[in-house]
Protein backbone atom coordinates (compact mmCIF):
# COMPACT_ATOMS: atom_id res chain seq x y z
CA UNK A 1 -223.43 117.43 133.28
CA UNK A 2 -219.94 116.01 132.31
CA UNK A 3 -219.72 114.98 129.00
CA UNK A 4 -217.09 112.23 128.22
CA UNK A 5 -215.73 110.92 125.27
CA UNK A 6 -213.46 108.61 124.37
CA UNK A 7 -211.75 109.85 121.72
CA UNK A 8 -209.12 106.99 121.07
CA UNK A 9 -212.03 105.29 119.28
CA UNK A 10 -211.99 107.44 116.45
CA UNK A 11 -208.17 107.68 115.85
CA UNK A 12 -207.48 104.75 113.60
CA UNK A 13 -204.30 102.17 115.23
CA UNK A 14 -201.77 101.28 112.74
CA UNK A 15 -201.14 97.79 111.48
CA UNK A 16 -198.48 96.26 113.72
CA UNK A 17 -195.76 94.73 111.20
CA UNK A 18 -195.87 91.32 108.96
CA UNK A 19 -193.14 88.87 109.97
CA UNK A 20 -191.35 88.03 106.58
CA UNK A 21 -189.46 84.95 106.21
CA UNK A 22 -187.97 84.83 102.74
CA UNK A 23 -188.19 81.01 101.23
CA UNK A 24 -186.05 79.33 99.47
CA UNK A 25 -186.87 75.80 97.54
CA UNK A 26 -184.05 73.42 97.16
CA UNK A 27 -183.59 71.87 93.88
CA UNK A 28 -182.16 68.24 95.27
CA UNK A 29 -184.59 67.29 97.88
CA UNK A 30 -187.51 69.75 97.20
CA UNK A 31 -187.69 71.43 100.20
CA UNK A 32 -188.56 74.86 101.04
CA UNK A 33 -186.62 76.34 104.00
CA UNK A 34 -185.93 79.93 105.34
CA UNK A 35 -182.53 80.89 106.96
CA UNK A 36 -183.33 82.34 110.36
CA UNK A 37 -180.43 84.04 112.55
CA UNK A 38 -180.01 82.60 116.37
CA UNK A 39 -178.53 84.57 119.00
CA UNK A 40 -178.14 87.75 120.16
CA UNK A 41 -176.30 89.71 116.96
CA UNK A 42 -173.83 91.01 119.24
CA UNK A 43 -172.58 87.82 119.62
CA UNK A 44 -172.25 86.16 116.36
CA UNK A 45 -175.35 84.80 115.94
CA UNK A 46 -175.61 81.78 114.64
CA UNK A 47 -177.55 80.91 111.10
CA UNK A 48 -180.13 77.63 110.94
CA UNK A 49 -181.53 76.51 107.78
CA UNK A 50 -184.88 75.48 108.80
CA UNK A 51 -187.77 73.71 106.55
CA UNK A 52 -191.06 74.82 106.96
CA UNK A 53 -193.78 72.44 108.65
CA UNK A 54 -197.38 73.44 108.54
CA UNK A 55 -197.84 70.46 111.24
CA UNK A 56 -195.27 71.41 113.44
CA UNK A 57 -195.80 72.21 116.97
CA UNK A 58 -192.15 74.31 117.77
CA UNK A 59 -191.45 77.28 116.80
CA UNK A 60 -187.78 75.91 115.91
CA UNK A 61 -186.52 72.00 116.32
CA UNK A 62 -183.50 71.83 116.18
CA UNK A 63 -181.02 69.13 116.82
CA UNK A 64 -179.69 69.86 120.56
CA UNK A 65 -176.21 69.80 119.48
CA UNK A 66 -176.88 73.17 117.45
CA UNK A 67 -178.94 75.13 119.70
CA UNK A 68 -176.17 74.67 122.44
CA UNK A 69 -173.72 76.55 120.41
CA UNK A 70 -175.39 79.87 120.83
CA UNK A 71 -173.89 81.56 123.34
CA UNK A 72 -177.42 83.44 124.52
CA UNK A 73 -179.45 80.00 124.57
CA UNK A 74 -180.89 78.98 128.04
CA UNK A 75 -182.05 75.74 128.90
CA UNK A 76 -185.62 76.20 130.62
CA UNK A 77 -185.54 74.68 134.29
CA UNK A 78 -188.52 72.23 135.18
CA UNK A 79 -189.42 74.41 138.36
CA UNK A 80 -190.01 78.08 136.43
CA UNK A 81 -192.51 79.83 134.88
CA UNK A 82 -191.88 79.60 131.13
CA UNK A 83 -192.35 75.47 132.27
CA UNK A 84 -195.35 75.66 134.17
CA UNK A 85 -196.63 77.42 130.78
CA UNK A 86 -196.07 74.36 128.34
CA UNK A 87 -198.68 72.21 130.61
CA UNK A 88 -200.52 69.88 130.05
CA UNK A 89 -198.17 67.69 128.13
CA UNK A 90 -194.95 68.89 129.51
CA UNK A 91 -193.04 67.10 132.27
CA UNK A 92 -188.87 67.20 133.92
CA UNK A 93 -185.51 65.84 132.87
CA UNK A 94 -184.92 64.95 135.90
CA UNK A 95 -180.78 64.68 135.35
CA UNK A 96 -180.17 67.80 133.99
CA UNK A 97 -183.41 69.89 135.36
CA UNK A 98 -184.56 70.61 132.18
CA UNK A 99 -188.34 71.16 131.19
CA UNK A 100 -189.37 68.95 128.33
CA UNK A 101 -192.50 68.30 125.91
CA UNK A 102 -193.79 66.40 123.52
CA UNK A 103 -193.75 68.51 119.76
CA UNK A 104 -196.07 67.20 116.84
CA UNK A 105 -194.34 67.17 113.45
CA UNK A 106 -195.82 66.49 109.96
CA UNK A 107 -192.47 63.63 109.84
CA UNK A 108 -192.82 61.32 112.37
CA UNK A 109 -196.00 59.48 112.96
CA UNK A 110 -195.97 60.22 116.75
CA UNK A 111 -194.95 63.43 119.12
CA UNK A 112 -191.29 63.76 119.79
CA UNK A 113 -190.28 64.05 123.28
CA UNK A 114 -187.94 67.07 123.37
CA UNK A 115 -186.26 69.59 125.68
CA UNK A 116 -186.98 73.25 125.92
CA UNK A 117 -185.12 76.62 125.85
CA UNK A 118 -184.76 80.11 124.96
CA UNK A 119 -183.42 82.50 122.51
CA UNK A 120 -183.22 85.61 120.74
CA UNK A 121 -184.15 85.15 116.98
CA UNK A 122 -183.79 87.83 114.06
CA UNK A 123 -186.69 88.69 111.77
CA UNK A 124 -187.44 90.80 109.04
CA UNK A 125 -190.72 92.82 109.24
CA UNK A 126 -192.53 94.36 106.62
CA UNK A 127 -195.09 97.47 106.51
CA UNK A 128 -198.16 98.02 104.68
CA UNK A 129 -196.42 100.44 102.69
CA UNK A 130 -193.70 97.64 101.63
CA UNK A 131 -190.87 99.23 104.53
CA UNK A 132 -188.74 96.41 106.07
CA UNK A 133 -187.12 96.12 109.25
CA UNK A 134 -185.13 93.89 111.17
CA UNK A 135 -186.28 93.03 115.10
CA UNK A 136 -185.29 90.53 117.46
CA UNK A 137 -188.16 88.40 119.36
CA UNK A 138 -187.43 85.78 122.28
CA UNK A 139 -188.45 82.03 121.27
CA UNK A 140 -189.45 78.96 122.89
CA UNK A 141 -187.22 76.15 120.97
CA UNK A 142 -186.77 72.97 121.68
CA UNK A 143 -184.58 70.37 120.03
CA UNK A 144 -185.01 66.15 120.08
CA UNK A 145 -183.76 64.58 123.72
CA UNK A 146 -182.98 61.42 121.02
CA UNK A 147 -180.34 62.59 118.99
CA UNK A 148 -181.59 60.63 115.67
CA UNK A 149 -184.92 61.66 115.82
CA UNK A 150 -183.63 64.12 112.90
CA UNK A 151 -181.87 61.69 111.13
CA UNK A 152 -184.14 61.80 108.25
CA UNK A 153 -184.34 65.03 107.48
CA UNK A 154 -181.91 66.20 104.58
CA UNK A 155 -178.46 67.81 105.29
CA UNK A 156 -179.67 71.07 103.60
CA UNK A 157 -181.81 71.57 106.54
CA UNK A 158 -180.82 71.71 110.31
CA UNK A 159 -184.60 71.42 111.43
CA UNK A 160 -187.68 72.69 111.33
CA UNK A 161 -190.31 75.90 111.53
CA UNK A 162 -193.61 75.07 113.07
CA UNK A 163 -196.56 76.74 112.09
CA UNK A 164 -199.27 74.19 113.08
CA UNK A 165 -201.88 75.42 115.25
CA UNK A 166 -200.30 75.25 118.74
CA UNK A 167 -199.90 77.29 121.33
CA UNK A 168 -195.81 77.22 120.93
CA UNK A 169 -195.47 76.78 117.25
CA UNK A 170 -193.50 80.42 115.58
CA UNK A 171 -197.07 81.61 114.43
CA UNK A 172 -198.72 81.57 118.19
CA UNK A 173 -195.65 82.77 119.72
CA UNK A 174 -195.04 85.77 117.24
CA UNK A 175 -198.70 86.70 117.33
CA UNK A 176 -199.25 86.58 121.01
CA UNK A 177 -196.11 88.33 121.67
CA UNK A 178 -196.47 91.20 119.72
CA UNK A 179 -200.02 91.34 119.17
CA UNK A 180 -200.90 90.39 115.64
CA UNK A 181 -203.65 88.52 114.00
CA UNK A 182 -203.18 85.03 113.53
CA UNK A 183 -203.03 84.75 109.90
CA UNK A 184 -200.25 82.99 108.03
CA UNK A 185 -199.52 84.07 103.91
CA UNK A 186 -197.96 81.91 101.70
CA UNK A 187 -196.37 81.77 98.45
CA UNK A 188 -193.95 78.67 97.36
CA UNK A 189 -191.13 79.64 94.79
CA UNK A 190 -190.74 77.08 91.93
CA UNK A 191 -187.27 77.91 90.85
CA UNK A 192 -184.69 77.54 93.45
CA UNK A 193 -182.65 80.84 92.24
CA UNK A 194 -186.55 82.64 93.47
CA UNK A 195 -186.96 83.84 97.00
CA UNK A 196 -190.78 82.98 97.63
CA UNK A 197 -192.28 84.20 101.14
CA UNK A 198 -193.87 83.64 104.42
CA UNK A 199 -195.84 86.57 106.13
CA UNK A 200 -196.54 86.12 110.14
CA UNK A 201 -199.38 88.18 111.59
CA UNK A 202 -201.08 89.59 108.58
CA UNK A 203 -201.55 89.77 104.27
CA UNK A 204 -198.57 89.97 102.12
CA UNK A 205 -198.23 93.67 101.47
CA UNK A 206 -196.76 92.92 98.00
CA UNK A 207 -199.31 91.10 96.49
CA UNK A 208 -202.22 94.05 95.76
CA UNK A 209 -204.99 92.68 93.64
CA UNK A 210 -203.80 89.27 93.70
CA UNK A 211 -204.97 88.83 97.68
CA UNK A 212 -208.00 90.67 96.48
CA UNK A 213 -209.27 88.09 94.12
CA UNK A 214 -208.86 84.67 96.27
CA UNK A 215 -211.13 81.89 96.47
CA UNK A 216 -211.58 80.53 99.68
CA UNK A 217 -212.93 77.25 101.92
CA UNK A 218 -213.21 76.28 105.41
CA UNK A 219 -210.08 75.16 107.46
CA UNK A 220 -210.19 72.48 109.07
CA UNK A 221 -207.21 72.25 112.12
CA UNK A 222 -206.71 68.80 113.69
CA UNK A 223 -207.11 69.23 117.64
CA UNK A 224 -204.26 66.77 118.06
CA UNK A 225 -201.54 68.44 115.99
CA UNK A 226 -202.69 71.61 115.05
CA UNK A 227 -202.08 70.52 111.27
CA UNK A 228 -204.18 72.13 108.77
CA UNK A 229 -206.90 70.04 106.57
CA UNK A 230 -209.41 71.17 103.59
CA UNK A 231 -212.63 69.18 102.74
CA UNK A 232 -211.61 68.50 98.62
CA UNK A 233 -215.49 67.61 97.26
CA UNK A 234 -214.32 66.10 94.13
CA UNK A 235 -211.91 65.90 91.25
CA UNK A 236 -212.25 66.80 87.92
CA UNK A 237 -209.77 66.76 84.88
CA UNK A 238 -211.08 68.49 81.91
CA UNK A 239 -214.58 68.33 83.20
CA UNK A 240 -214.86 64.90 84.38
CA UNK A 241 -215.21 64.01 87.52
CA UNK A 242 -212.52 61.38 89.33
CA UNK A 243 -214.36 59.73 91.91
CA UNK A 244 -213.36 60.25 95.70
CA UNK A 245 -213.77 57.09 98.61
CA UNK A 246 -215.27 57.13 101.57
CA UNK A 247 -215.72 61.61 102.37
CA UNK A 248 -214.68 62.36 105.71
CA UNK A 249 -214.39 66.26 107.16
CA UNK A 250 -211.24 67.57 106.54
CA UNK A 251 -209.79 64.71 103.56
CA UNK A 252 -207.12 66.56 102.43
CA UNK A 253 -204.02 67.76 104.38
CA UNK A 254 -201.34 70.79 103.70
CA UNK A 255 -198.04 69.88 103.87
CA UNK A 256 -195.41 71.60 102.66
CA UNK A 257 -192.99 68.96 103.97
CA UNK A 258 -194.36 66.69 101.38
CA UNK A 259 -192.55 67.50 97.64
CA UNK A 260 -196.00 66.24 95.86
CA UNK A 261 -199.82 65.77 96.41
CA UNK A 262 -199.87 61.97 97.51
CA UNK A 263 -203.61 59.99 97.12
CA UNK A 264 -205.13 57.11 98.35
CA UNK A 265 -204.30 53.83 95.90
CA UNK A 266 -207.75 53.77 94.32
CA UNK A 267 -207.87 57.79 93.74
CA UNK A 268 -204.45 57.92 92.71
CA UNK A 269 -205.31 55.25 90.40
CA UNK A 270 -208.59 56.85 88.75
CA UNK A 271 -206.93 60.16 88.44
CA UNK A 272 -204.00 58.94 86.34
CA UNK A 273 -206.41 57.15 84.09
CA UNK A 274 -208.39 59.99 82.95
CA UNK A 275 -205.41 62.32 82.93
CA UNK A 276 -203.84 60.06 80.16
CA UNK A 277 -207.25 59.37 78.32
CA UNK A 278 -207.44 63.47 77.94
CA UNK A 279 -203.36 64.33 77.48
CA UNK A 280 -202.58 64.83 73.76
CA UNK A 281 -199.29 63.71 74.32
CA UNK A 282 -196.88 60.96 73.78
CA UNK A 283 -196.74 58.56 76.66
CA UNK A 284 -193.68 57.25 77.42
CA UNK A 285 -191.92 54.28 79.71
CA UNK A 286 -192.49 55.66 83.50
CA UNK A 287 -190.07 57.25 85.57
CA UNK A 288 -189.96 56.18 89.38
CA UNK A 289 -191.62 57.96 91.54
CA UNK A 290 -194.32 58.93 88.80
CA UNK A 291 -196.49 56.57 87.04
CA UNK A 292 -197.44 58.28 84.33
CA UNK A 293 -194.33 60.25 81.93
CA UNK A 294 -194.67 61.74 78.58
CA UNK A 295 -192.29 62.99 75.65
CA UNK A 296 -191.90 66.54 75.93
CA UNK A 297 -191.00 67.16 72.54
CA UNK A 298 -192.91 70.07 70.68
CA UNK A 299 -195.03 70.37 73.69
CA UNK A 300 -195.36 73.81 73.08
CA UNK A 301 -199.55 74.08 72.89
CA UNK A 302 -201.11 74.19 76.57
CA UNK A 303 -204.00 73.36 75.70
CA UNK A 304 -202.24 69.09 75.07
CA UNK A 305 -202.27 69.36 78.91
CA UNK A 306 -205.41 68.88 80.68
CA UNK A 307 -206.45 70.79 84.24
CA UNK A 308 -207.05 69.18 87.22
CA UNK A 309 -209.51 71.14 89.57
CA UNK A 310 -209.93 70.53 93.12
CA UNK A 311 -212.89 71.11 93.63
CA UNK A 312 -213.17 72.33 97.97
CA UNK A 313 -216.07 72.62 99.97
CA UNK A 314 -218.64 76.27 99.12
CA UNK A 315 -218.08 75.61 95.06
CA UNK A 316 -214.82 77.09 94.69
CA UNK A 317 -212.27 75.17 92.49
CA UNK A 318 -208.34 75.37 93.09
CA UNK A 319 -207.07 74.85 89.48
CA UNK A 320 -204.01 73.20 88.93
CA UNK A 321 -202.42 74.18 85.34
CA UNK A 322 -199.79 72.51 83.76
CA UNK A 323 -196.97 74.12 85.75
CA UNK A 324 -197.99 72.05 88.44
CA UNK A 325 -198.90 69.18 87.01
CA UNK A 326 -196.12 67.75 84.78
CA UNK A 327 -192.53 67.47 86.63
CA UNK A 328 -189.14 68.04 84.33
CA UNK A 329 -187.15 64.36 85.13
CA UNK A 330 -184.76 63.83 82.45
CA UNK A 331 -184.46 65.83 78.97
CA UNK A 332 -187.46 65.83 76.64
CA UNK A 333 -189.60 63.99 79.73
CA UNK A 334 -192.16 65.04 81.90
CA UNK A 335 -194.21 63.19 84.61
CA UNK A 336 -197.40 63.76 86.04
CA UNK A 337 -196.68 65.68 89.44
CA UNK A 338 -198.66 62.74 91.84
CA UNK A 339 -197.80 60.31 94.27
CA UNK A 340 -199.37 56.80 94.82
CA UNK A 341 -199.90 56.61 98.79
CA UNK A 342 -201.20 52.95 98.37
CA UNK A 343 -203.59 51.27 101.15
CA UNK A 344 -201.56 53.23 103.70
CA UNK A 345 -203.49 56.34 104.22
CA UNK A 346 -206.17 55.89 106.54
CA UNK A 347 -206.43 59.47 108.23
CA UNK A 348 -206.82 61.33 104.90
CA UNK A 349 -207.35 60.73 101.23
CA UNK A 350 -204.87 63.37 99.90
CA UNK A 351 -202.02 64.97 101.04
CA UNK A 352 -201.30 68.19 99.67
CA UNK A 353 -197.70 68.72 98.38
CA UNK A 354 -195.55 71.76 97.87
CA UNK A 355 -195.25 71.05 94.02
CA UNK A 356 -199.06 72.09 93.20
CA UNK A 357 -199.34 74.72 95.50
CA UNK A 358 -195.99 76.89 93.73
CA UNK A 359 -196.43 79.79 92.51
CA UNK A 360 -200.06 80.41 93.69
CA UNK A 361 -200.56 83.07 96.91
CA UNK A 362 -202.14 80.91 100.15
CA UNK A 363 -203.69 82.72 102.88
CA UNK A 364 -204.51 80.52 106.35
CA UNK A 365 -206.94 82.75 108.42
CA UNK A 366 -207.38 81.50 112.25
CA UNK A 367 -209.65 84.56 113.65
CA UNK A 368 -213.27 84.32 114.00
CA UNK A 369 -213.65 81.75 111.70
CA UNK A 370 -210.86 79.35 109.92
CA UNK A 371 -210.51 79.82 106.17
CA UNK A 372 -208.28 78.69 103.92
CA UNK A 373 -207.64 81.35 100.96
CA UNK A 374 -205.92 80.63 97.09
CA UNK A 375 -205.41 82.78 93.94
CA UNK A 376 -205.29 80.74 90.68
CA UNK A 377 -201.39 80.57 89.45
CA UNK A 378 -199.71 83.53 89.43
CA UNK A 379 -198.08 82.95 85.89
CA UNK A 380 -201.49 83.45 84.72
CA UNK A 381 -200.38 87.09 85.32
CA UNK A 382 -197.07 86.92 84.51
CA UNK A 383 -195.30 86.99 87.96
CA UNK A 384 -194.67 84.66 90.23
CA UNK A 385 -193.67 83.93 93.86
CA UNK A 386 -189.91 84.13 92.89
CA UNK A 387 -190.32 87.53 91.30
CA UNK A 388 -189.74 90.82 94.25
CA UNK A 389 -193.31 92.38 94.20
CA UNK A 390 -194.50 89.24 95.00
CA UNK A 391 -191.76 88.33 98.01
């Protein structure tokens, strides 16, 4: 009798590296972008400010002016491969050969028809045991075939990072590629002089008992976009509950393109009233955007500020503390951190905006099941996204 064994079942593999992106939030327009290097770094690679799009379908947009200037970038031809691979909803430039498709964004209401190429990009990685590394990894990019498709977005930036849930945004092309789990970690800096951070493939490594202690809720991804949507139950502001419309699955979107949490009219309207019937503070004459500014002065005593709890599908609440709540626009005033979205929004109720989700460690988990992980804020322990154990 021959007795086999496999005995690579009982050696344990080691965790394949966590792309880092370090983040950085810019204090004029609110954005949070990362800095990633194109090219091959022989040959002067060249560095792209890029914001980061949960809805985004490309690993990198960029404006096709830009991408051209790196010397190892490669225009894909309609006829090959790498083309064939970007069916259904890919098709030919026809003049210049050039394989194109359309790229979901969380800016523009429809798909932008772009063209498609290749390059080496630079990332750092990071080890369980907190060891980073720098590796190059071949993209897909593509970049706008109209050149003012981009016009919009703020000088600071020179495009985008998609990490919606398609098959050529940067998270499905990292993961695929080298074999990671598709799991995206998040943590927004508040203070622009604070590098917060974006893990590809896997858990921060920095973050130790904070990642152990999350609350979590079903994910739900829109099949169109690959944007990612929670189902927000109710509101509540010191208790009392703000009443929702209409529930529909998946009401509330992430978007990390947006600076604050926008609501329906109505919602928007409710929650402002019962903020400012439970603030012990001073209102005073409103600052545009915000509806709803107070006098800062002596506000020393947290407890003048009411919470707002979200409260997500499964019971768990995603508390929002005064950090996030009450926005700095002019000396000794502060403004309640929310948007008015009018009669506008018809796909979703709320739009989830980078303002309330700094400083608290995100975890998007597309495996087995989709979950959508949070830790309460982080100065609750005194850190914060900004500070190096957490980045």
């Amino acid at each position: 009798m021959t007795l086999s064994f496999d005995f690579s079942a009982c050696v344990k593999k080691p965790n394949p590296s966590v792309f880092l992106l370090p983040l950085i939030k810019d204090k004029a327009t609110s954005l949070y972008y990362t800095n990633l290097n194109l090219g091959n770094i022989n040959h002067s690679p060249l560095t792209q400010s890029l914001a980061i799009d949960f809805g985004g379908g490309s690993a990198a947009l960029l404006r096709c002016n830009t991408v051209v200037k790196s010397i190892t970038y490669l225009s894909i031809r309609c006829n090959s491969a790498v083309c064939k691979q970007t069916k259904p909803d890919s098709f030919c430039f026809n003049k210049t050969n050039t394989c194109g498709k359309y790229v979901s964004t969380s800016f523009t209401e429809h798909p932008l028809n772009t063209l498609l190429g290749t390059d080496s990009v630079s990332f750092l990685t990071s080890k369980p045991n907190g060891v980073t590394n720098s590796v190059h990894s071949p993209l897909i990019l593509s970049c706008p075939n109209n050149a003012n498709a981009l016009r919009l977005m703020p000088k600071v930036v020179n495009g985008t990072i998609g990490l919606g849930n398609s098959s050529f945004s940067l998270l499905s092309q990292l993961t695929s590629m080298h074999k990671n789990r598709r799991k995206l970690s998040l943590c927004l800096p508040s203070k622009p002089a604070g590098l917060g951070s974006l893990h590809i493939g896997g858990v921060s490594p920095y973050t130790n008992d904070v990642s152990k202690n999350l609350a979590s809720t079903p994910l739900v991804i829109d099949q169109t976009t690959g944007g990612y949507f929670i189902d927000v139950m109710s509101i509540e502001i010191a208790g009392n509950v703000v009443p929702l419309g209409k529930k529909r699955r998946g009401n509330a979107m992430i978007c990390t393109l947006a600076p604050y949490t926008v609501l329906q009219g109505f919602i928007y309207k409710a929650l402002v009233s019962e903020f400012v019937r439970e603030a012990k503070m001073l209102r005073v004459a409103n600052v545009k955007p915000f509806n709803a500014c107070f006098s800062s002065k002596g506000m020393g005593v947290s407890a003048a500020v009411p919470v707002i709890d979200l409260v997500v599908q499964g019971g768990a609440k995603w508390r929002i503390n005064r950090w996030n709540l009450l926005v700095k626009v002019k000396r000794d005033v502060v403004c309640l951190g929310f948007l008015d979205g009018g009669v506008t929004m018809k796909t979703t109720e709320m739009v989830i905006g980078g303002f309330q989700m700094e400083d608290h460690l995100m975890e998007l988990g597309l495996e087995a099941s989709n979950k959508f992980s949070f830790s309460s804020s982080l100065l609750l322990k005194n850190t914060s996204c900004g500070q190096n154990r957490i980045v």
